[in-house]
Protein backbone atom coordinates (compact mmCIF):
# COMPACT_ATOMS: atom_id res chain seq x y z
CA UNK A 1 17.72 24.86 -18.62
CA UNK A 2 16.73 28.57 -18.49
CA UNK A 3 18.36 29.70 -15.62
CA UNK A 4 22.06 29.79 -14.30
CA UNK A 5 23.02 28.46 -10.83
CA UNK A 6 22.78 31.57 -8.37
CA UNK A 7 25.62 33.62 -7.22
CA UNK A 8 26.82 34.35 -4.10
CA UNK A 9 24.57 35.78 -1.41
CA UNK A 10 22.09 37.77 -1.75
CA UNK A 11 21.37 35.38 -4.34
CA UNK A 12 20.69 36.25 -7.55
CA UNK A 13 18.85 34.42 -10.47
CA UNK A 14 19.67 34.86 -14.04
CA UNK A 15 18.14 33.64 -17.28
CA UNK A 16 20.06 33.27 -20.44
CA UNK A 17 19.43 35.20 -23.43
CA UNK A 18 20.08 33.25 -26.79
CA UNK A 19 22.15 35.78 -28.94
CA UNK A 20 24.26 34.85 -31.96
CA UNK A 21 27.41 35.87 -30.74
CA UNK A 22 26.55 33.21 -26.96
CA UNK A 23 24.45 33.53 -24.44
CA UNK A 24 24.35 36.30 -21.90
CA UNK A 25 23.07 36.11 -18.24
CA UNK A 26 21.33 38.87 -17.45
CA UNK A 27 19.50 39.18 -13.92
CA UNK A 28 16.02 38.14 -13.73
CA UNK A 29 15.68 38.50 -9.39
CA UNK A 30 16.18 37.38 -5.79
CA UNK A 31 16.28 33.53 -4.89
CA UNK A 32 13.82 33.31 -1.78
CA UNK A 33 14.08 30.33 0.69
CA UNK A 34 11.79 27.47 -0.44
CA UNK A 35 8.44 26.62 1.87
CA UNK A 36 8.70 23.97 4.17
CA UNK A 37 5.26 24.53 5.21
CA UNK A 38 2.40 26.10 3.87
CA UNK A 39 1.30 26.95 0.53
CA UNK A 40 2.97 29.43 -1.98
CA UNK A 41 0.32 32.14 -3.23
CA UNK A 42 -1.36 33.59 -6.50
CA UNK A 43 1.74 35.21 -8.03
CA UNK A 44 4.58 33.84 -6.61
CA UNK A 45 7.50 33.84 -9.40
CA UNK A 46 9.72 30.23 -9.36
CA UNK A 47 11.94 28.69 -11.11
CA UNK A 48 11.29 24.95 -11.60
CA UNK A 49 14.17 23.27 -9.90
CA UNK A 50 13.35 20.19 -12.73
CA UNK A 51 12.96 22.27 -15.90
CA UNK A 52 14.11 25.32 -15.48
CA UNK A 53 11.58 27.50 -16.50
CA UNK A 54 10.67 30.40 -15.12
CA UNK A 55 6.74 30.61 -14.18
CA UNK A 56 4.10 32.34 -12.02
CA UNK A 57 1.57 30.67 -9.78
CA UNK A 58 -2.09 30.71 -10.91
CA UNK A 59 -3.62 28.75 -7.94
CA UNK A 60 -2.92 25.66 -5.61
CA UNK A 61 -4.63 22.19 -5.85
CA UNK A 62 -4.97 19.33 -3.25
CA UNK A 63 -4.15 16.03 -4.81
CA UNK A 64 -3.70 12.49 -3.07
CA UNK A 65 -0.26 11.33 -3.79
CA UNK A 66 -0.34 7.22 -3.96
CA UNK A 67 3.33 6.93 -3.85
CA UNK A 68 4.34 3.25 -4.78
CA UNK A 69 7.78 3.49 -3.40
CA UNK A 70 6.44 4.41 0.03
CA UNK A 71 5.33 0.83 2.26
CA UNK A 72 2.15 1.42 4.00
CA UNK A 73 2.38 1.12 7.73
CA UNK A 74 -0.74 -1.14 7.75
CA UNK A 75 -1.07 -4.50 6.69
CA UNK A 76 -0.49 -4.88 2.99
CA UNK A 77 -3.55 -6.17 1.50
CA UNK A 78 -3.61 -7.43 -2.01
CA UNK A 79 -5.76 -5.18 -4.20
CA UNK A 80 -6.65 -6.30 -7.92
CA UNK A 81 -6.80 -3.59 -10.10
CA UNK A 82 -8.43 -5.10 -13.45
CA UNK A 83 -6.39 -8.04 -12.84
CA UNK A 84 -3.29 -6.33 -11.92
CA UNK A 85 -2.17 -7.88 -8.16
CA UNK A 86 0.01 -4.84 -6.31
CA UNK A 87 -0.11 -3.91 -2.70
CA UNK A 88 -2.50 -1.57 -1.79
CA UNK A 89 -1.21 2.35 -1.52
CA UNK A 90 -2.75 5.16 1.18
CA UNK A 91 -3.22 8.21 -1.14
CA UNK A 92 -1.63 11.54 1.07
CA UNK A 93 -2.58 15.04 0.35
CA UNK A 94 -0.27 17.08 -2.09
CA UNK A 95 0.01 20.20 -3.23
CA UNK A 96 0.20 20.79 -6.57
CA UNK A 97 0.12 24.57 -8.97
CA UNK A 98 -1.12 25.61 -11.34
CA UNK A 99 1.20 27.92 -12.95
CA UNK A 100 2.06 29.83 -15.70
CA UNK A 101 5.31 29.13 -18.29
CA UNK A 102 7.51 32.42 -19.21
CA UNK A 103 6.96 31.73 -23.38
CA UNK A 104 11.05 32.90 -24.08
CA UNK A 105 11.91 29.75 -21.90
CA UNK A 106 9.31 27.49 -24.04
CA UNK A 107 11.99 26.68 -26.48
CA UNK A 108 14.73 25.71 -23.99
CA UNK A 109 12.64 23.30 -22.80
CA UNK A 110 10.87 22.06 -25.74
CA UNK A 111 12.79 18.72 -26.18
CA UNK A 112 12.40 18.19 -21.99
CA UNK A 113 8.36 18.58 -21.64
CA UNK A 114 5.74 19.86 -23.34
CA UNK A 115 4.52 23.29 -22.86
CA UNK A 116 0.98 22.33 -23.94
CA UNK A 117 -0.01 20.09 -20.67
CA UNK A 118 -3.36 21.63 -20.59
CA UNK A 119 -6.13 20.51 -23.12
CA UNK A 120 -9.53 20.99 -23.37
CA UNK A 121 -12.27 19.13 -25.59
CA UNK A 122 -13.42 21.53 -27.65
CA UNK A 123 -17.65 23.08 -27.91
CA UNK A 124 -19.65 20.72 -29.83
CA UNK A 125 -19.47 23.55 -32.86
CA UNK A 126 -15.60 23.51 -33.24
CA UNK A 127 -14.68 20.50 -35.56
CA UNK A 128 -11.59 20.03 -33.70
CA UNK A 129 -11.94 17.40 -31.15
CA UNK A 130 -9.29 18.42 -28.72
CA UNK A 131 -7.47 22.50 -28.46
CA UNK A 132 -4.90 23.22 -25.71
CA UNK A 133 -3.75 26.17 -23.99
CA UNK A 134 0.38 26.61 -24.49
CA UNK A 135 2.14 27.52 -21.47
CA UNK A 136 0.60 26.11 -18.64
CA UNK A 137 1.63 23.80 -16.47
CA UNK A 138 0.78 21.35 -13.07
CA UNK A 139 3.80 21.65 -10.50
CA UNK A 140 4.55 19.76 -7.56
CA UNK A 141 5.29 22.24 -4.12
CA UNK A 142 8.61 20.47 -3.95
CA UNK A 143 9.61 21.58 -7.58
CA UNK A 144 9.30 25.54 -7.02
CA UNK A 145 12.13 27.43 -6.45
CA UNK A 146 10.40 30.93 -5.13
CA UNK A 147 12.34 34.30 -6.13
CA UNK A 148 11.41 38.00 -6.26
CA UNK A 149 11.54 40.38 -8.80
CA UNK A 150 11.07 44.01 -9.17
CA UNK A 151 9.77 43.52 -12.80
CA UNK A 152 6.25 44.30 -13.27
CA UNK A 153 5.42 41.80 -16.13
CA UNK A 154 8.19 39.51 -14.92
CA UNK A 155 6.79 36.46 -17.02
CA UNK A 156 5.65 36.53 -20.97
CA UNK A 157 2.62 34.76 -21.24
CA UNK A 158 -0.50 36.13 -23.47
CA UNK A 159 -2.75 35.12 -20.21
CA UNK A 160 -0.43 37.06 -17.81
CA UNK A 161 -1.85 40.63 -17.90
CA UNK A 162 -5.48 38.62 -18.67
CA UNK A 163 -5.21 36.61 -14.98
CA UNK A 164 -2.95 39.18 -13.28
CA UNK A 165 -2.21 42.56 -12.12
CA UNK A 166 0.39 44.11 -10.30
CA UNK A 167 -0.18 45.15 -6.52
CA UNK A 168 2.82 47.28 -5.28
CA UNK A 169 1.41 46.89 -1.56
CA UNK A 170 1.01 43.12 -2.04
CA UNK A 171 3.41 40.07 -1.37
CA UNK A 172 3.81 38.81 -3.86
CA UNK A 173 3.27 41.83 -5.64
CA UNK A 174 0.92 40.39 -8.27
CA UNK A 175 -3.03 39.52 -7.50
CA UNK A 176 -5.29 37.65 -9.24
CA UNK A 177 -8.02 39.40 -11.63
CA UNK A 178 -11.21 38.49 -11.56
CA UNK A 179 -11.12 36.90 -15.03
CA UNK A 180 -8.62 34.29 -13.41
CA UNK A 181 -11.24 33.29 -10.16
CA UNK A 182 -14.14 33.43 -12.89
CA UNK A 183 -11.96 30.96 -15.29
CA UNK A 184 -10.83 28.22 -12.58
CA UNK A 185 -14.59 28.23 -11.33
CA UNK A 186 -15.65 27.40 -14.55
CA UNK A 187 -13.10 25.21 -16.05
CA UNK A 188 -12.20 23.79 -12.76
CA UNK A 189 -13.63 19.83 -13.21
CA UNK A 190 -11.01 19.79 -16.34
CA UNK A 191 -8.51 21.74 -14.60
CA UNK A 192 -8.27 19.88 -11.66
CA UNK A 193 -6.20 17.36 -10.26
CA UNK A 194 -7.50 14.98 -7.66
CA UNK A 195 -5.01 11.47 -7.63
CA UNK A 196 -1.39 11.85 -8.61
CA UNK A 197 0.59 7.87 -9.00
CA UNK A 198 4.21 7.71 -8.28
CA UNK A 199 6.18 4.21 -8.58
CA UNK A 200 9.97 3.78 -8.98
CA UNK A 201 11.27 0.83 -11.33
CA UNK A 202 15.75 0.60 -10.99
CA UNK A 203 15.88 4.22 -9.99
CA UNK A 204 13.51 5.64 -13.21
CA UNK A 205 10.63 7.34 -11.43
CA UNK A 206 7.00 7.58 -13.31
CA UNK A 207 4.14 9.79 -11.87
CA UNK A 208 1.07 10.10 -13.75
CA UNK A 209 -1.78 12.54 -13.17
CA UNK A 210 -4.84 11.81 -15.30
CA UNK A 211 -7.72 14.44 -15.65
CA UNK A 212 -11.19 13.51 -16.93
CA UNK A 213 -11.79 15.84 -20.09
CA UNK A 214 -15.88 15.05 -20.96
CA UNK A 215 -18.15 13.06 -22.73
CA UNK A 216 -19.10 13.21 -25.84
CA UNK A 217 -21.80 11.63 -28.20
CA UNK A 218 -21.12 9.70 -31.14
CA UNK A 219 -23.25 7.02 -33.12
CA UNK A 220 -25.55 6.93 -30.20
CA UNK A 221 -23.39 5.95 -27.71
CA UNK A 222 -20.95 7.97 -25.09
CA UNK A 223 -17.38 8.20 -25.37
CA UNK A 224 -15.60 9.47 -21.94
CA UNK A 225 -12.24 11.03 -22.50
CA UNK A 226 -9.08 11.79 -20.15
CA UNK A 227 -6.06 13.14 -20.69
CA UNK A 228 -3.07 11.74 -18.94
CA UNK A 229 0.63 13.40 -17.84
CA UNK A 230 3.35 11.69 -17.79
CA UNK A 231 6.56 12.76 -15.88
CA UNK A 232 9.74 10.26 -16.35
CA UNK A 233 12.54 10.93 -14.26
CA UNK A 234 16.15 9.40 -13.86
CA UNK A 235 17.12 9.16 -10.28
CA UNK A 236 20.70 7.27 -11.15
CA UNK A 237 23.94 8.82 -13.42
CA UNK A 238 23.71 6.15 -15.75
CA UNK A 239 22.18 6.97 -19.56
CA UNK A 240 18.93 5.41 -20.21
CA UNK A 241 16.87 5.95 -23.20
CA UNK A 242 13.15 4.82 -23.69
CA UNK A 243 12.37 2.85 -26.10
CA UNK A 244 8.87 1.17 -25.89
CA UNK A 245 5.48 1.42 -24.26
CA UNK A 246 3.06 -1.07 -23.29
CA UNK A 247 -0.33 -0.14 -21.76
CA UNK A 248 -3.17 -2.06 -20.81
CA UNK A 249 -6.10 -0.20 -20.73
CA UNK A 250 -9.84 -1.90 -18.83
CA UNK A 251 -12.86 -0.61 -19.17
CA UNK A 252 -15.87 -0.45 -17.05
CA UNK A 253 -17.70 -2.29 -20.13
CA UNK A 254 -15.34 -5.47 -20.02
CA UNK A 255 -13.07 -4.56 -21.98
CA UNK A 256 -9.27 -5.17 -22.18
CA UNK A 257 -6.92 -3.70 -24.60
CA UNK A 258 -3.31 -3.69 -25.02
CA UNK A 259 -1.15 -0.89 -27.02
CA UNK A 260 2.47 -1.32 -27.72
CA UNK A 261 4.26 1.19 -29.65
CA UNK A 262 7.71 2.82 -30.33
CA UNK A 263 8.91 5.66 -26.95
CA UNK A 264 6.25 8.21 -26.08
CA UNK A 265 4.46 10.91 -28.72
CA UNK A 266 6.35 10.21 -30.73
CA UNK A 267 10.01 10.33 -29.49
CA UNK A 268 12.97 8.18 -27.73
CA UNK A 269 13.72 10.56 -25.01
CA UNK A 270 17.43 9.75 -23.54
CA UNK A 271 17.10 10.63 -19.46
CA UNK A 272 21.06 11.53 -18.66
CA UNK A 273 22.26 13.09 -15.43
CA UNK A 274 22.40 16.52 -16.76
CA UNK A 275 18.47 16.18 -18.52
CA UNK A 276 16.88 13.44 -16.21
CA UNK A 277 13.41 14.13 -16.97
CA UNK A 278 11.25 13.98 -19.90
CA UNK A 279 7.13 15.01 -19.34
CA UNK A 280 4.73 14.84 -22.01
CA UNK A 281 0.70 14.20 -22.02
CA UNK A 282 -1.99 12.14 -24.20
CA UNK A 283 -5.15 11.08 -24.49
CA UNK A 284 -7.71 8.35 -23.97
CA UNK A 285 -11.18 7.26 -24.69
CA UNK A 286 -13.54 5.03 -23.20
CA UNK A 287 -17.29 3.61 -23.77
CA UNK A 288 -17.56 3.56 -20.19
CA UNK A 289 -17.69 6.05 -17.85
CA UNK A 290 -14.90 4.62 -15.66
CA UNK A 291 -11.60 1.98 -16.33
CA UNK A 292 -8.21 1.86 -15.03
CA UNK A 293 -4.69 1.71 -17.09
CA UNK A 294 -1.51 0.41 -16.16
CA UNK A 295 1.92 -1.03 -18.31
CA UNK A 296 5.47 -0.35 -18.41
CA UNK A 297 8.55 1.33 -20.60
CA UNK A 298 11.13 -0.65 -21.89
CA UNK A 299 14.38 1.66 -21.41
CA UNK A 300 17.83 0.47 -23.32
CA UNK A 301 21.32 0.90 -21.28
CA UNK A 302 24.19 2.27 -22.68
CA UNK A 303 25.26 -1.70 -23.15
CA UNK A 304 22.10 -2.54 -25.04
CA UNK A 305 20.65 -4.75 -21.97
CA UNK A 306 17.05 -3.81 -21.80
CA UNK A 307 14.71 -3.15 -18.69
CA UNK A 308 11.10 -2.80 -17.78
CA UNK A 309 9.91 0.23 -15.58
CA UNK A 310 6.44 -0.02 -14.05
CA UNK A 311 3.34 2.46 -14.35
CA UNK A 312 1.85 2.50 -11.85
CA UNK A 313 -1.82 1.61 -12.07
CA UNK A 314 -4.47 4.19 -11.99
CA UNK A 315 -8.24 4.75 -12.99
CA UNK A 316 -9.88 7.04 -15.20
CA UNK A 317 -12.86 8.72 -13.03
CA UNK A 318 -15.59 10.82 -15.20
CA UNK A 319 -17.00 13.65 -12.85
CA UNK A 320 -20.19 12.61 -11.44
CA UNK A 321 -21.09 16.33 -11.26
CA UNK A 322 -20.54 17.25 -14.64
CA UNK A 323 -21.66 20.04 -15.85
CA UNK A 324 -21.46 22.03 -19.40
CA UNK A 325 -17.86 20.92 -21.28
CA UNK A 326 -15.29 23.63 -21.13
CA UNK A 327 -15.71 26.57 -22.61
CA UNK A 328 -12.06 27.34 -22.88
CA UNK A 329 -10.94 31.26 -22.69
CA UNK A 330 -14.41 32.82 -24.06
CA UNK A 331 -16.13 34.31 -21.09
């Protein structure tokens, strides 16, 4: 992580600062007392109480939470997603950031998450088919841990002098610019989060938050693309590590297709009481403007026994409003 535990009152937050000879706390501000209500605002400093990061918030979104693990106080029905039975789940509203990642704690928590959640299809002239934006991040209210600094750039992030200024008679003391309003309005269907899908397997928690990313033409017919993050987390002290994946993926056009493969981009993450989560992102396409995906991860115990954790189902929504694809940070 990139912060040490706070001191004694007032408490004080401190980062570490990789030097050859060991690492050296230095003081990076004031713990505030977390909201119980209400919505943090445009420049509130945290620290993620999962990561560890430091980070600013950009803006808030309101996403429906279906939380598996929760039983709905009215009559289960049975609901069939693409042939998947499960008992039917009452999205709530969430609040969810959009935030900013301090780039010197990018490398601490390289191996935890990636710090390139956010990606954009690129303009129809870039050859590149997908480009992301390092450093940003979607974070749940409950995972912000608020402080106060006197710093006025407290966070390093190329966008944080672009999206922000500093407002002495302000609290927080840091406003938005108008560049920042001007780049949520226009980015905002690929920025924003509408469902987030929580489910609990043997104390391994999965949420997934898909985003639709655009459509784009190719041999005459559409392909619809969303991006989808993953956040794995190990509510128990025992050692798991992931192994496999197994997705089924249904289309709106019929059809059904299955993808097994070795851990997650790439890597076997191990989710141990002292790193219990692991959050990474990826991509799917469609010919269809609408399907759903569901599977499970195989996780290994320490004895070799093997187990299957549920994800939970959810469907990929293109915007009906669409408008122009994103036109990343060119205004």
């Amino acid at each position: 992580g990139a912060a040490s535990a706070p001191a004694n009152p007032p408490s004080r937050l401190s980062a570490r600062r990789n030097r050859p000879e060991g690492k050296v706390l230095e003081t990076v501000g004031v713990f505030e007392a977390p909201k119980q209500h209400g919505k943090y605002e445009t420049g509130q400093l945290f620290l993620h109480s999962v990561f560890g990061y430091r980070g600013i918030v950009l803006f808030p979104w309101q996403a429906r939470l279906y939380d598996r693990d929760v039983a709905s106080p009215v009559t289960e029905k049975s609901e069939n997603v693409a042939g998947h039975g499960s008992k039917e789940v009452k999205g709530k509203t969430h609040t969810y950031y959009q935030v900013l990642i301090d780039a010197r704690d990018c490398p601490h928590i390289s191996q935890r998450s990636q710090t390139e959640a956010v990606t954009f299809l690129a303009n129809h002239d870039d050859s590149r088919a997908l480009y992301a934006i390092p450093g940003l991040d979607y974070v749940s209210h409950e995972d912000i841990l608020p402080y106060s600094s006197t710093d006025q750039v407290p966070i390093q992030h190329e966008l944080f002098e672009r999206f922000l200024m500093y407002d002495q008679t302000k609290v927080p003391p840091f406003v938005a610019r108008d560049t920042l309003c001007a780049w949520q309005e226009k980015n905002h269907p690929w920025l924003e989060l509408s469902d987030v899908h929580r489910e609990t397997t043997e104390n391994i928690r999965v949420t997934v938050i898909p985003f639709y990313m655009g459509m784009r033409e190719a041999q005459n017919s559409h392909v619809y693309w969303w991006r989808y993050c993953i956040r794995l987390e190990n509510l128990d002290s025992e050692v798991v590590q992931l192994r496999e994946r197994h997705w089924r993926i249904f289309s709106l056009s019929g059809t059904l297709e299955t993808v097994r493969g070795r851990g997650v981009v790439g890597r076997e993450p191990v989710l141990s009481k002292e790193q219990p989560a692991f959050q990474y992102s990826s991509h799917v396409s469609l010919q269809a403007s609408s399907g759903h995906m569901w599977g499970t991860f195989r996780f290994e115990r320490p004895d070799g026994s093997h187990f299957d954790v549920r994800i939970p189902p959810f469907s990929l929504e293109s915007n009906k409003d669409e408008k122009t694809p994103p036109s990343g940070l060119h205004w």
